[in-house]
C-alpha atoms as a PDB file:
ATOM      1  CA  UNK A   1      22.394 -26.537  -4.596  1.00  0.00           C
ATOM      2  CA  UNK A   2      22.400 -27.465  -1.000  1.00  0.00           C
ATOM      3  CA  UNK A   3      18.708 -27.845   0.657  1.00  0.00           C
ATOM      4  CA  UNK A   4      17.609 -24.794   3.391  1.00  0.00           C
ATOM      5  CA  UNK A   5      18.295 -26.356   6.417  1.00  0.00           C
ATOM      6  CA  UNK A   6      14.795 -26.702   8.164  1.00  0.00           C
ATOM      7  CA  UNK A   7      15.864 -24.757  11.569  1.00  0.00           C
ATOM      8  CA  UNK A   8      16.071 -21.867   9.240  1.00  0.00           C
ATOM      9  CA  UNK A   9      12.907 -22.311   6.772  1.00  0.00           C
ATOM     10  CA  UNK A  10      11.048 -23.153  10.380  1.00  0.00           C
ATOM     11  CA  UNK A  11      12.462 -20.113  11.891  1.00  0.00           C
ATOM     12  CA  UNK A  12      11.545 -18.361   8.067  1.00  0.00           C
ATOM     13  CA  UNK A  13       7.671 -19.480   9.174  1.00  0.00           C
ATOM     14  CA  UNK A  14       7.460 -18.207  12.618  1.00  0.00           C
ATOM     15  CA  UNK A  15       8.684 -14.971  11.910  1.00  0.00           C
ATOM     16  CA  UNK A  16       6.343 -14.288   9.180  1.00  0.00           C
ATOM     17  CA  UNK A  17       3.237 -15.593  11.651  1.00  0.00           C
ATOM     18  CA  UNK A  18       5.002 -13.349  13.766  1.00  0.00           C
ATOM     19  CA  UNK A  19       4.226 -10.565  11.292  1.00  0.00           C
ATOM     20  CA  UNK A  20       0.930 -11.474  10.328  1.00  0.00           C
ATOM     21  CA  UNK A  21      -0.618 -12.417  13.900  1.00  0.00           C
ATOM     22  CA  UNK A  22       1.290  -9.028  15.630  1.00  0.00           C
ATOM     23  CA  UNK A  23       2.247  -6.950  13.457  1.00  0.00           C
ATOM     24  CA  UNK A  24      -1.112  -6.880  11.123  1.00  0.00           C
ATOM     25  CA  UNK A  25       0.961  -7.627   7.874  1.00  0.00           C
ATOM     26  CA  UNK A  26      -0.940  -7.860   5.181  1.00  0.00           C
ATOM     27  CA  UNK A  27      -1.045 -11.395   2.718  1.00  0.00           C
ATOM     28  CA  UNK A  28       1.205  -9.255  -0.209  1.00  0.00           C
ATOM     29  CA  UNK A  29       3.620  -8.463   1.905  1.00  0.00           C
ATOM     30  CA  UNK A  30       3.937 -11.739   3.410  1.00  0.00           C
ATOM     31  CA  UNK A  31       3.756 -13.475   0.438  1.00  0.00           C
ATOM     32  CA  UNK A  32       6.787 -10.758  -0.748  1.00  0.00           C
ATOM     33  CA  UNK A  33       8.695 -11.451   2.431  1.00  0.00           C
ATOM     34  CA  UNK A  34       8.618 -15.156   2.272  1.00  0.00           C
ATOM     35  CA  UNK A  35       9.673 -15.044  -1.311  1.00  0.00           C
ATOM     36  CA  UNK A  36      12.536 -12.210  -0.692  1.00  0.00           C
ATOM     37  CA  UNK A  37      14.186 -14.327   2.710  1.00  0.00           C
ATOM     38  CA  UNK A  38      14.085 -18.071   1.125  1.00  0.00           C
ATOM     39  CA  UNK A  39      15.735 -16.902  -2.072  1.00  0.00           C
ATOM     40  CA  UNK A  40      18.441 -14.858   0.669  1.00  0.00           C
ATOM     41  CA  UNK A  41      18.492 -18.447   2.226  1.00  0.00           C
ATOM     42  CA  UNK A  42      18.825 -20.475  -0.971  1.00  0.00           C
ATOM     43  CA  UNK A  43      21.800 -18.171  -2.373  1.00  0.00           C
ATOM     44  CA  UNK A  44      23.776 -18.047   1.211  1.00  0.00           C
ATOM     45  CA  UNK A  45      23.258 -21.697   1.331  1.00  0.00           C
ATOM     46  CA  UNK A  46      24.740 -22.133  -2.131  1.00  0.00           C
ATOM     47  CA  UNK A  47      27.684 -19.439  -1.704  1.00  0.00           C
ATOM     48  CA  UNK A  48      28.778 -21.228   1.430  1.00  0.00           C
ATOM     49  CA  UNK A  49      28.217 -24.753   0.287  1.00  0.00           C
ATOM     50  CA  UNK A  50      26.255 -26.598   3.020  1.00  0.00           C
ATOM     51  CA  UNK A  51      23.301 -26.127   4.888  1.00  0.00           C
ATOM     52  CA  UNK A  52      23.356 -22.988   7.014  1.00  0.00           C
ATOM     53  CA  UNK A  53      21.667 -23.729  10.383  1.00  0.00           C
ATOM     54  CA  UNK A  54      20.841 -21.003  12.785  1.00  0.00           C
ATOM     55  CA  UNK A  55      24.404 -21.149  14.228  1.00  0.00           C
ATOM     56  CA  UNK A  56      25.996 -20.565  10.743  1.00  0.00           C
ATOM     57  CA  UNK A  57      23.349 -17.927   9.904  1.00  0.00           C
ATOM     58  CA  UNK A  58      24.299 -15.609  13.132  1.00  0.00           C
ATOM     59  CA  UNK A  59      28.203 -15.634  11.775  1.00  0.00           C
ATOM     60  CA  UNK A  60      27.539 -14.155   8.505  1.00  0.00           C
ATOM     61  CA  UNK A  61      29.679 -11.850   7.271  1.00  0.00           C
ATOM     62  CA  UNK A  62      29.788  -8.212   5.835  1.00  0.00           C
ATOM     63  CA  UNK A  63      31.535 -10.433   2.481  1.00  0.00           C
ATOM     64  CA  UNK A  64      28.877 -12.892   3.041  1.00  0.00           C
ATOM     65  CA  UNK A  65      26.224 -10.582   2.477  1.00  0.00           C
ATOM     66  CA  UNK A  66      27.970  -8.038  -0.320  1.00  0.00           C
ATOM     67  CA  UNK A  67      27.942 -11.871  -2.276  1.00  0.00           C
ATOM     68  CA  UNK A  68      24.702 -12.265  -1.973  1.00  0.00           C
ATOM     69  CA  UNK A  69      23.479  -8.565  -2.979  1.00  0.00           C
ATOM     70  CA  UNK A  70      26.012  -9.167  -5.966  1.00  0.00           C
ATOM     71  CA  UNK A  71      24.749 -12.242  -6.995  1.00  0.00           C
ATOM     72  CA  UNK A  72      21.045 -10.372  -7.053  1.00  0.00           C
ATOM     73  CA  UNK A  73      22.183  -7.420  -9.126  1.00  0.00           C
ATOM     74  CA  UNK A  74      23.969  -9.754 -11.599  1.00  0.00           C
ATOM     75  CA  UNK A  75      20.725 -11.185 -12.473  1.00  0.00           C
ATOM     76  CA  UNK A  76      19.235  -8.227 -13.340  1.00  0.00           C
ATOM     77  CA  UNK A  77      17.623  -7.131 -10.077  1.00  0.00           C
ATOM     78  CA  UNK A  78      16.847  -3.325 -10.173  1.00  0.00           C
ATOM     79  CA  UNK A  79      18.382  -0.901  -7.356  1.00  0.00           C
ATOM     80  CA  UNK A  80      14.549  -0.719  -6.229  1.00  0.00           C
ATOM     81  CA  UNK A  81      13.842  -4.108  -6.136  1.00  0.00           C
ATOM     82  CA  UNK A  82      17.030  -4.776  -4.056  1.00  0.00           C
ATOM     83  CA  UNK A  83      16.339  -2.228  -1.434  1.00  0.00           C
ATOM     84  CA  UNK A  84      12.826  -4.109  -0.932  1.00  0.00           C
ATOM     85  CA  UNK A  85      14.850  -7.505  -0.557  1.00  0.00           C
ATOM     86  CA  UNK A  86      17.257  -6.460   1.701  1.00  0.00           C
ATOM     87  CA  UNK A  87      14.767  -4.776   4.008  1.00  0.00           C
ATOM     88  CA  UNK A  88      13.527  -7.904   4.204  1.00  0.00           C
ATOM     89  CA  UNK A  89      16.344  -9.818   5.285  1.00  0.00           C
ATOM     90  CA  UNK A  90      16.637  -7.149   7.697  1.00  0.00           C
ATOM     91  CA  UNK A  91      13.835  -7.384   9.116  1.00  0.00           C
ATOM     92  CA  UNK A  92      13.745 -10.888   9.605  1.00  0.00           C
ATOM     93  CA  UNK A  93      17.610 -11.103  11.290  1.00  0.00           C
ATOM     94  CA  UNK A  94      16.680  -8.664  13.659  1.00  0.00           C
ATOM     95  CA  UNK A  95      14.086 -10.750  15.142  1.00  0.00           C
ATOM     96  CA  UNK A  96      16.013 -13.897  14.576  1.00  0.00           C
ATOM     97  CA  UNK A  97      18.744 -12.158  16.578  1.00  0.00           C
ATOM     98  CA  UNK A  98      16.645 -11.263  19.143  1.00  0.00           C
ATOM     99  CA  UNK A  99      15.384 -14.459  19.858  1.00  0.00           C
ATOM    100  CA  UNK A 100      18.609 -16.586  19.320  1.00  0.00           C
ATOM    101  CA  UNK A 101      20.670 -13.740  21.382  1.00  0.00           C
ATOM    102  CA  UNK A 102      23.408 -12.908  18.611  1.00  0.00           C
ATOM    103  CA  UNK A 103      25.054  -9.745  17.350  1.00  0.00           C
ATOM    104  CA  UNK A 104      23.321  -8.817  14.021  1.00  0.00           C
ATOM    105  CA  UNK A 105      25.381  -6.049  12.805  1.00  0.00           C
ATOM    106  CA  UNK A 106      27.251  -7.620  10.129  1.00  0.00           C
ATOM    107  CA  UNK A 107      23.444  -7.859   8.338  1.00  0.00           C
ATOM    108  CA  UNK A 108      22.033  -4.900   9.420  1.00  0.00           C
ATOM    109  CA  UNK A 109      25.174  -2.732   8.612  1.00  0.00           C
ATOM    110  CA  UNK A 110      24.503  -3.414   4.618  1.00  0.00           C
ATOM    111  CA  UNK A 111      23.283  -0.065   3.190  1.00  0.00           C
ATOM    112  CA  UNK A 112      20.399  -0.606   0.247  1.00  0.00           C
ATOM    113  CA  UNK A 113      21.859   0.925  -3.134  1.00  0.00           C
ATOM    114  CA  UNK A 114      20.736   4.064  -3.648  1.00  0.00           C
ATOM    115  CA  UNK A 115      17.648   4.995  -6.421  1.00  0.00           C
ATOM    116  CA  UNK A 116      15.616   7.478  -7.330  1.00  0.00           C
ATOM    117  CA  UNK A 117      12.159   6.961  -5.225  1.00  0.00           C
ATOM    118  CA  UNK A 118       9.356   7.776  -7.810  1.00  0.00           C
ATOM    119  CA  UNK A 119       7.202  10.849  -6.477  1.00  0.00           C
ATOM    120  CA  UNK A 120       3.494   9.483  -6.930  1.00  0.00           C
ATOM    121  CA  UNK A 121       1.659  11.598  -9.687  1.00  0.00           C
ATOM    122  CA  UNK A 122      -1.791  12.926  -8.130  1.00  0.00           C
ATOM    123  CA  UNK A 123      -4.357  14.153 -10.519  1.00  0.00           C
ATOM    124  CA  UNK A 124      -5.525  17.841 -10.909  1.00  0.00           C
ATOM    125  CA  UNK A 125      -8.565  18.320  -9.458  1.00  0.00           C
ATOM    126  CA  UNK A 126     -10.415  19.166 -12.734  1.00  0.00           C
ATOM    127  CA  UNK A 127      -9.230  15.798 -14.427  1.00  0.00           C
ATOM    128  CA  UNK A 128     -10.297  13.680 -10.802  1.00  0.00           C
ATOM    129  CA  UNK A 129     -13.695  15.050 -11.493  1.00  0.00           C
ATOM    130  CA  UNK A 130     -13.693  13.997 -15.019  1.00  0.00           C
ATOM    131  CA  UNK A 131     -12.319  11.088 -14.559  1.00  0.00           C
ATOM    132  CA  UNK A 132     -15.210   9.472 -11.554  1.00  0.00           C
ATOM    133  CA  UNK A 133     -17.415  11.212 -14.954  1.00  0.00           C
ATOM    134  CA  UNK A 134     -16.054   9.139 -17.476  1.00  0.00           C
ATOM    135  CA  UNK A 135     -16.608   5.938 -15.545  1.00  0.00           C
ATOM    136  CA  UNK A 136     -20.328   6.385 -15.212  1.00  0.00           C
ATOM    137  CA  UNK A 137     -20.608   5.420 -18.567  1.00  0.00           C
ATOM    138  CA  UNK A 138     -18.262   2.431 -19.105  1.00  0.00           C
ATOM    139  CA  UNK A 139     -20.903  -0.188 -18.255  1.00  0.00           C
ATOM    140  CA  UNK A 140     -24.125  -1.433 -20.136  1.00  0.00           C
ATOM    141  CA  UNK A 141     -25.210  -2.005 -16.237  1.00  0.00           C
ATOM    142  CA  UNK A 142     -26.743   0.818 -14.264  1.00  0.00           C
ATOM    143  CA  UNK A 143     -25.645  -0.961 -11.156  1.00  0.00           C
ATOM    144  CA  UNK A 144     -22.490  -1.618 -12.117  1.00  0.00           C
ATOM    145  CA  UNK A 145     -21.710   1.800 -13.196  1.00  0.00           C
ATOM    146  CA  UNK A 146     -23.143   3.133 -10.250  1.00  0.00           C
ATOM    147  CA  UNK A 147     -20.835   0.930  -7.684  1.00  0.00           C
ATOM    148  CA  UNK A 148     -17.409   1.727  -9.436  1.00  0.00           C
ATOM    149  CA  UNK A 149     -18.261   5.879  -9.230  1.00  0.00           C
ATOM    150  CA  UNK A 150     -19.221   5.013  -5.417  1.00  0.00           C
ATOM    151  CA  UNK A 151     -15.779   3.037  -5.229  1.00  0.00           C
ATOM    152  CA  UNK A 152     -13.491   5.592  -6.842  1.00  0.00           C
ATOM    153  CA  UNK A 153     -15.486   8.577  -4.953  1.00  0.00           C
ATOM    154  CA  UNK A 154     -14.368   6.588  -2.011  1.00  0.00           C
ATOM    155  CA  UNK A 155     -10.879   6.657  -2.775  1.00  0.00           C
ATOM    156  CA  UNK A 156     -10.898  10.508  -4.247  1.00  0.00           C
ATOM    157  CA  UNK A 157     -13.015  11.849  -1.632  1.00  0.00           C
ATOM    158  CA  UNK A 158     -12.023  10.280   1.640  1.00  0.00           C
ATOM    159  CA  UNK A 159      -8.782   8.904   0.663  1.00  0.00           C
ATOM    160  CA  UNK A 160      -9.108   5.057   1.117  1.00  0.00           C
ATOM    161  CA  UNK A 161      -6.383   2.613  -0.211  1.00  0.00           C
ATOM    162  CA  UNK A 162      -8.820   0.543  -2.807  1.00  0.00           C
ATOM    163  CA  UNK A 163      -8.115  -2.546  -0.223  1.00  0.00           C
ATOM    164  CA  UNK A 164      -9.929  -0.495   2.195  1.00  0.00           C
ATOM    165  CA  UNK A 165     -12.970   1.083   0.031  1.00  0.00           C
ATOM    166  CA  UNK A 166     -13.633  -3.015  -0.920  1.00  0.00           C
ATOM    167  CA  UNK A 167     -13.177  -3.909   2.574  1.00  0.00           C
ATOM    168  CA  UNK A 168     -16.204  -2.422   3.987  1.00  0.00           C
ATOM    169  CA  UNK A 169     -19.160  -4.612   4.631  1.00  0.00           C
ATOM    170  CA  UNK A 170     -22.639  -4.594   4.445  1.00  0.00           C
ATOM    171  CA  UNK A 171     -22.293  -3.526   7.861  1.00  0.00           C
ATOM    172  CA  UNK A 172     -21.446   0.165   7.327  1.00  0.00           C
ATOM    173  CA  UNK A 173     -24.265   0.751   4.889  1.00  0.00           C
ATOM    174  CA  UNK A 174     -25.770   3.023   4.822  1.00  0.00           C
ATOM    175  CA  UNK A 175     -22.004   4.736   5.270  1.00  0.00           C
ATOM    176  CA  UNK A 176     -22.029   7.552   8.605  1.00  0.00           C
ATOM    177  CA  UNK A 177     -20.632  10.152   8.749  1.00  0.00           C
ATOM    178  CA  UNK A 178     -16.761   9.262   9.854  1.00  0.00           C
ATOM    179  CA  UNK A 179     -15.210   5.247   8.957  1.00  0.00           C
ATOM    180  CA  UNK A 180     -13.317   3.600  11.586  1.00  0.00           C
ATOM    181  CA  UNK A 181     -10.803   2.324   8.981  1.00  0.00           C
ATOM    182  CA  UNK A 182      -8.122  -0.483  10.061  1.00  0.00           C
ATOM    183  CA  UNK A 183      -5.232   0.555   7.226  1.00  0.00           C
ATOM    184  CA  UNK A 184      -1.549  -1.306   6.861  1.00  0.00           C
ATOM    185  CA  UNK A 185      -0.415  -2.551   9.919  1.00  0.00           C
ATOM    186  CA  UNK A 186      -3.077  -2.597  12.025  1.00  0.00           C
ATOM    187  CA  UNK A 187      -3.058   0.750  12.208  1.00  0.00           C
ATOM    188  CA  UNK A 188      -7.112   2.146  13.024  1.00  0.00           C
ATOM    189  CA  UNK A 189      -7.667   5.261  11.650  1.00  0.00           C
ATOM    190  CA  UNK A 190     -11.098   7.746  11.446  1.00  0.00           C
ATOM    191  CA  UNK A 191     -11.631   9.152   8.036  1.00  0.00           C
ATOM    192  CA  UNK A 192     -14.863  11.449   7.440  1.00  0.00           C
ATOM    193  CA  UNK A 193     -17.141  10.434   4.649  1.00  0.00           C
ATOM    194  CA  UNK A 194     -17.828  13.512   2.390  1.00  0.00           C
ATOM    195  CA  UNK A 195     -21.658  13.998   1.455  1.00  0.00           C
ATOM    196  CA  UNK A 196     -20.942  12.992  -2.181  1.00  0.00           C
ATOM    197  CA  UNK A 197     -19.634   9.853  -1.196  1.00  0.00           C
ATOM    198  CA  UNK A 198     -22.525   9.102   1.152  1.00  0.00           C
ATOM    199  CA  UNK A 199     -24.423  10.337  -1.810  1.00  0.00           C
ATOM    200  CA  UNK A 200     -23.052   7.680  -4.332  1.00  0.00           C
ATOM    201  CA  UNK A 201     -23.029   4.433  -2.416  1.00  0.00           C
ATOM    202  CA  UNK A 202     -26.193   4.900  -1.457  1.00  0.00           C
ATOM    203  CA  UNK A 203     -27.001   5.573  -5.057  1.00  0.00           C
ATOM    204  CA  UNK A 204     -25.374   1.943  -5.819  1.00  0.00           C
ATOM    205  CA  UNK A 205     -27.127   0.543  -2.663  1.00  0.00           C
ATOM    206  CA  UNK A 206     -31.027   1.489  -4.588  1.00  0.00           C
ATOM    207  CA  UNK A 207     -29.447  -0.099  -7.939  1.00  0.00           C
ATOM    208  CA  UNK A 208     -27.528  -3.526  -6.556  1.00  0.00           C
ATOM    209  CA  UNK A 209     -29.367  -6.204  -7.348  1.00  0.00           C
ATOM    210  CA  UNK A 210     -27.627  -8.321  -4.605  1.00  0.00           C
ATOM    211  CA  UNK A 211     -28.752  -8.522  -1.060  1.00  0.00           C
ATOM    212  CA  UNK A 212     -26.269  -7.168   1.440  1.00  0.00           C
ATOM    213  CA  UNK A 213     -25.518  -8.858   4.590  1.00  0.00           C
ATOM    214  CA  UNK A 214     -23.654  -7.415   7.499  1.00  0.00           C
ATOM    215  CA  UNK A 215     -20.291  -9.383   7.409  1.00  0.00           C
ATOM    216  CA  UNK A 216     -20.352  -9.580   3.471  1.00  0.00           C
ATOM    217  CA  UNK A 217     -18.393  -7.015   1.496  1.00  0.00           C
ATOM    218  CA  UNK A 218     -20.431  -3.767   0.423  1.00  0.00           C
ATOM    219  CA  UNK A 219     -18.792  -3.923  -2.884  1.00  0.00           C
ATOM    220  CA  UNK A 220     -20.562  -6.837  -5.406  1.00  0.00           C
ATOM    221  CA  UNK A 221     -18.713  -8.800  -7.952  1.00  0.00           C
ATOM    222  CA  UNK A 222     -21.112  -8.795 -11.249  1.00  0.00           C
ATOM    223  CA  UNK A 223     -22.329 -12.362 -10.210  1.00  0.00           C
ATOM    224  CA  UNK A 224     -22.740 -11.064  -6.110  1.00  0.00           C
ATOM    225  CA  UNK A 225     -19.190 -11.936  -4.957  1.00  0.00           C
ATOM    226  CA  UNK A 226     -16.327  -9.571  -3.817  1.00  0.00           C
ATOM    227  CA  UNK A 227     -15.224  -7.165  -5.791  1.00  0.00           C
ATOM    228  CA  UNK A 228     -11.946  -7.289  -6.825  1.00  0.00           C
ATOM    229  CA  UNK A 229      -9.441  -4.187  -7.501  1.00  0.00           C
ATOM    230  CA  UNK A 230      -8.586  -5.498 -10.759  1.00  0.00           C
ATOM    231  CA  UNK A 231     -12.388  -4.491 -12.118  1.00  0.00           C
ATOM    232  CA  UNK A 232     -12.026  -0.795 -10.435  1.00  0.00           C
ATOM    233  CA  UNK A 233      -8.513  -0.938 -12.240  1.00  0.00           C
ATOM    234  CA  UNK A 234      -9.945  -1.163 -15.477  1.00  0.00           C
ATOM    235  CA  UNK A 235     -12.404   0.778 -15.867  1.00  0.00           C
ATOM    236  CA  UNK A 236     -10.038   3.421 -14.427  1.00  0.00           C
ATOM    237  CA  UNK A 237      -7.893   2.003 -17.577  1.00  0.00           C
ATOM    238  CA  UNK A 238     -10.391   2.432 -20.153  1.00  0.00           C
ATOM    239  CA  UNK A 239     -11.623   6.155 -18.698  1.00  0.00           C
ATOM    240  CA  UNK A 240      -8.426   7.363 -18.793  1.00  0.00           C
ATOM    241  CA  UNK A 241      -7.808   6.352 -21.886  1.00  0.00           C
ATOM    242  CA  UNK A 242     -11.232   8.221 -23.467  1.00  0.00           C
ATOM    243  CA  UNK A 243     -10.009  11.147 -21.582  1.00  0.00           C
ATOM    244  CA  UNK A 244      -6.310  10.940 -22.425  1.00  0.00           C
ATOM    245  CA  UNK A 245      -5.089  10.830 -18.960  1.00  0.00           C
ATOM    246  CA  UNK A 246      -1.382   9.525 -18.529  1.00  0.00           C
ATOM    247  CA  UNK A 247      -1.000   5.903 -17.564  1.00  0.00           C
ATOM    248  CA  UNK A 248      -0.244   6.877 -13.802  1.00  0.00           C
ATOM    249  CA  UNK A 249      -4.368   7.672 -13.108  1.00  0.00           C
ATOM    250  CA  UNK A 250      -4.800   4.395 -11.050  1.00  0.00           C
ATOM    251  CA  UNK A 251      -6.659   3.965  -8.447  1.00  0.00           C
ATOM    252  CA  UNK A 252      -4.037   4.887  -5.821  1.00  0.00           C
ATOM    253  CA  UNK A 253      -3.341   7.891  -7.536  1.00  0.00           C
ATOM    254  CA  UNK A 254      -6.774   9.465  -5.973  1.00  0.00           C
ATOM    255  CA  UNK A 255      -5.486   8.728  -2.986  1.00  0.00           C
ATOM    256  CA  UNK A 256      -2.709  10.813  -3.725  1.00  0.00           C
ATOM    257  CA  UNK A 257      -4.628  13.558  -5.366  1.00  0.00           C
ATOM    258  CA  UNK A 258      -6.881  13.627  -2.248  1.00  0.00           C
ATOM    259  CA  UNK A 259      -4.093  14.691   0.271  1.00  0.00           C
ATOM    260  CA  UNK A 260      -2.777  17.130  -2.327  1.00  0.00           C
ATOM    261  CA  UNK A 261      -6.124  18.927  -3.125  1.00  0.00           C
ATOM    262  CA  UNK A 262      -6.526  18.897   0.384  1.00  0.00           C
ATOM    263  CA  UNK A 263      -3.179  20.549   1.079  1.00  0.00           C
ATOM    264  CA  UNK A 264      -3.574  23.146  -1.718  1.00  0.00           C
ATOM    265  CA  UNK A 265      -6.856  24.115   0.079  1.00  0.00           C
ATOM    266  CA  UNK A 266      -4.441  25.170   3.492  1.00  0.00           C
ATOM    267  CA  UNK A 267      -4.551  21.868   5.178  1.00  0.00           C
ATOM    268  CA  UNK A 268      -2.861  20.477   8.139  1.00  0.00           C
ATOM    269  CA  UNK A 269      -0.104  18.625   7.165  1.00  0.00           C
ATOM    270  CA  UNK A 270      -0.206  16.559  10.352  1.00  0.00           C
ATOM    271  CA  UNK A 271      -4.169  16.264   9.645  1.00  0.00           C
ATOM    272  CA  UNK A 272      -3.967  14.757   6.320  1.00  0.00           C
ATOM    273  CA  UNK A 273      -1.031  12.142   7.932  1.00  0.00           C
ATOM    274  CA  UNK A 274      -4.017  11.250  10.424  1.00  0.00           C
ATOM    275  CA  UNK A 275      -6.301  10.872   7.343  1.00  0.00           C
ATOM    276  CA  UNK A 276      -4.066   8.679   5.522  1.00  0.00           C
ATOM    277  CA  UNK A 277      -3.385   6.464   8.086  1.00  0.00           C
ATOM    278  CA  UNK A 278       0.791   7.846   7.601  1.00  0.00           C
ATOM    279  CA  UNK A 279       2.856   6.186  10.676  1.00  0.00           C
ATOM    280  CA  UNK A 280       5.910   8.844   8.864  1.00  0.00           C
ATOM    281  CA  UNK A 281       5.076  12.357   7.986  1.00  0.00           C
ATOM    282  CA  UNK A 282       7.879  12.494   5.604  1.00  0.00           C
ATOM    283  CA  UNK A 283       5.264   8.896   3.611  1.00  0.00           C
ATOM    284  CA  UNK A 284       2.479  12.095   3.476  1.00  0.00           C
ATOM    285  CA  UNK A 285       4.548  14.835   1.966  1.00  0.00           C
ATOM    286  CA  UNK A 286       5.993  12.385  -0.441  1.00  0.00           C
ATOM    287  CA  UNK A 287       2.031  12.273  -1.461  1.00  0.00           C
ATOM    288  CA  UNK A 288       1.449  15.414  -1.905  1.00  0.00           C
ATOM    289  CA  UNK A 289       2.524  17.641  -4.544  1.00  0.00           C
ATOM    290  CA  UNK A 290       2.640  20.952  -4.165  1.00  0.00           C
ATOM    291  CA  UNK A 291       4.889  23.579  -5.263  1.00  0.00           C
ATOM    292  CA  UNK A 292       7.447  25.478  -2.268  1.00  0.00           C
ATOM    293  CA  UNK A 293       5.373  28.802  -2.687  1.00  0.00           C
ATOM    294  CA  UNK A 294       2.358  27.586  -2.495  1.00  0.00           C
ATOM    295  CA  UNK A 295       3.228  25.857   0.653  1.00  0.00           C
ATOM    296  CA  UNK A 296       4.602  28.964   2.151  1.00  0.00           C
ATOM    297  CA  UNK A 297       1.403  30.402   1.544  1.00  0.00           C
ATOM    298  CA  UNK A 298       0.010  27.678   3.758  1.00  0.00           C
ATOM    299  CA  UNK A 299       2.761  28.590   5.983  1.00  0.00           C
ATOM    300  CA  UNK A 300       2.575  32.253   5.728  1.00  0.00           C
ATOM    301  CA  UNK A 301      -1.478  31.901   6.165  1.00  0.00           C
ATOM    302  CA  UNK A 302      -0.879  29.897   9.491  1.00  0.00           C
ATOM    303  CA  UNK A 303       1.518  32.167  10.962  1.00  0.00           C
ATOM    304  CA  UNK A 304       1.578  35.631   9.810  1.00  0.00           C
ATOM    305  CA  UNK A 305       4.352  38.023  10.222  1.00  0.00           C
ATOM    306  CA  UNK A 306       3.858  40.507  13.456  1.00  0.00           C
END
């Protein structure tokens, strides 16, 4: 197979500092769109059997392209998983197009194929409670159990991403009362800290055995480094699992149970998008989870029949 030519993989490396110096990308997706456009590169450049500079890249075709999604779905690539790849390519022709001044439409015209989007599966509030419960007792550690209930109250009570909760530093300890949070994209958001989450990281602060410094995370590894989310996700693993709770209690599925409790409690649909850090209100209903009537009793509550 023919080589990328490098005007594309160095145009492939500006765009994505592009995207992680402007557009606040984080490292996954990156790391997913640099994988996703070279192997779109590699296959073009092996369908049309020479290097494809940035001349031959703005004449691709409609055929060009319905090859290359072909060629992806052969090997097994989901309808999902294509989608994701494709939005990719997108995404990186329309600022190739932009800067090289050529008509992108034959790329951007591809529609994904269609699939069922999975609705995230948010935890009754009775089970939530059990659940930050059960993981008080899966260490031998006092300290340890006490910083993964702060972590997970973090995400169920003030709906953090877990990349967020084990960004903050030793700077916002002791936690105030609202987080200036900087979510996906860049995007700064202020999220008020409920009193039991005040309550239990400053119940892990008393018990951590390692000092805290203001630009060091807030969250310690057992041996004083960061903590990682794969530690939060297992113990999530092995509390679920005492309290047989389906596979889909992660960690993100708090987050998902905090905008729905919230929601079944009357609120603002708009306010919980705010609290979420949601760019698209139609990303914050697809988080929550409640039933029609029970929304039209939100509905019916905020604006009552003269």
């Amino acid at each position: 197979m023919s080589l990328i030519s490098p005007a594309a993989r160095d145009a492939l490396e500006v765009w994505l500092s592009h995207q992680r110096a402007l557009r606040g990308a984080a490292e996954n997706t990156i790391t997913a769109y640099q994988g996703d456009v070279t192997e779109f590169l590699a296959v073009i450049t092996e369908y049309k059997a020479e290097q494809q500079g940035l001349a031959a890249l703005s004449r691709l075709t409609v055929t060009d392209m319905r090859a290359w999604m072909a060629q992806a779905r052969g090997s097994g690539i989901g309808a999902r998983s294509m989608a994701r790849k494709l939005s990719a390519v997108k995404a990186f022709y329309r600022w190739l197009a932009e800067r090289e001044g050529f008509e992108p439409t034959a790329v951007l015209s591809i529609r994904a194929p269609k699939f069922q989007k999975k609705l995230p599966r948010p935890l009754a509030e009775d089970a939530a409670r059990s659940l930050i419960d059960a993981i008080e007792f899966q260490s031998d550690k006092p300290w340890v159990a006490a910083r993964d209930v702060a972590v997970v109250t973090l995400l169920w009570g003030c709906g953090l991403r877990i990349s967020e909760a084990l960004g903050l530093t030793g700077a916002d300890a002791p936690l105030p009362d609202v987080l200036r949070i900087t979510g996906k994209g860049g995007k700064e958001r202020v999220v008020p800290v409920i009193p039991a989450a005040k309550a239990s990281v400053s119940a892990y602060l008393r018990a951590c055995p390692h000092p805290l410094d203001a630009t060091g995370p807030l969250f310690k590894a057992v041996r004083g480094g960061a903590l990682r989310p794969g530690a939060i996700q297992k113990v999530m693993a092995r509390a679920r699992m005492q309290l047989g709770l389906p596979a889909s209690a992660t960690p993100h599925a708090l987050r998902h149970s905090f905008a729905t409790h919230l929601l079944e409690a009357g609120g603002d649909l708009r306010a919980i998008q705010e609290l979420l850090g949601h760019a698209s209100l139609s990303t914050t209903q697809a988080y929550t989870a409640v039933d029609t009537a029970r929304l039209m009793e939100v509905y019916d509550r905020a604006h009552p029949k003269a």
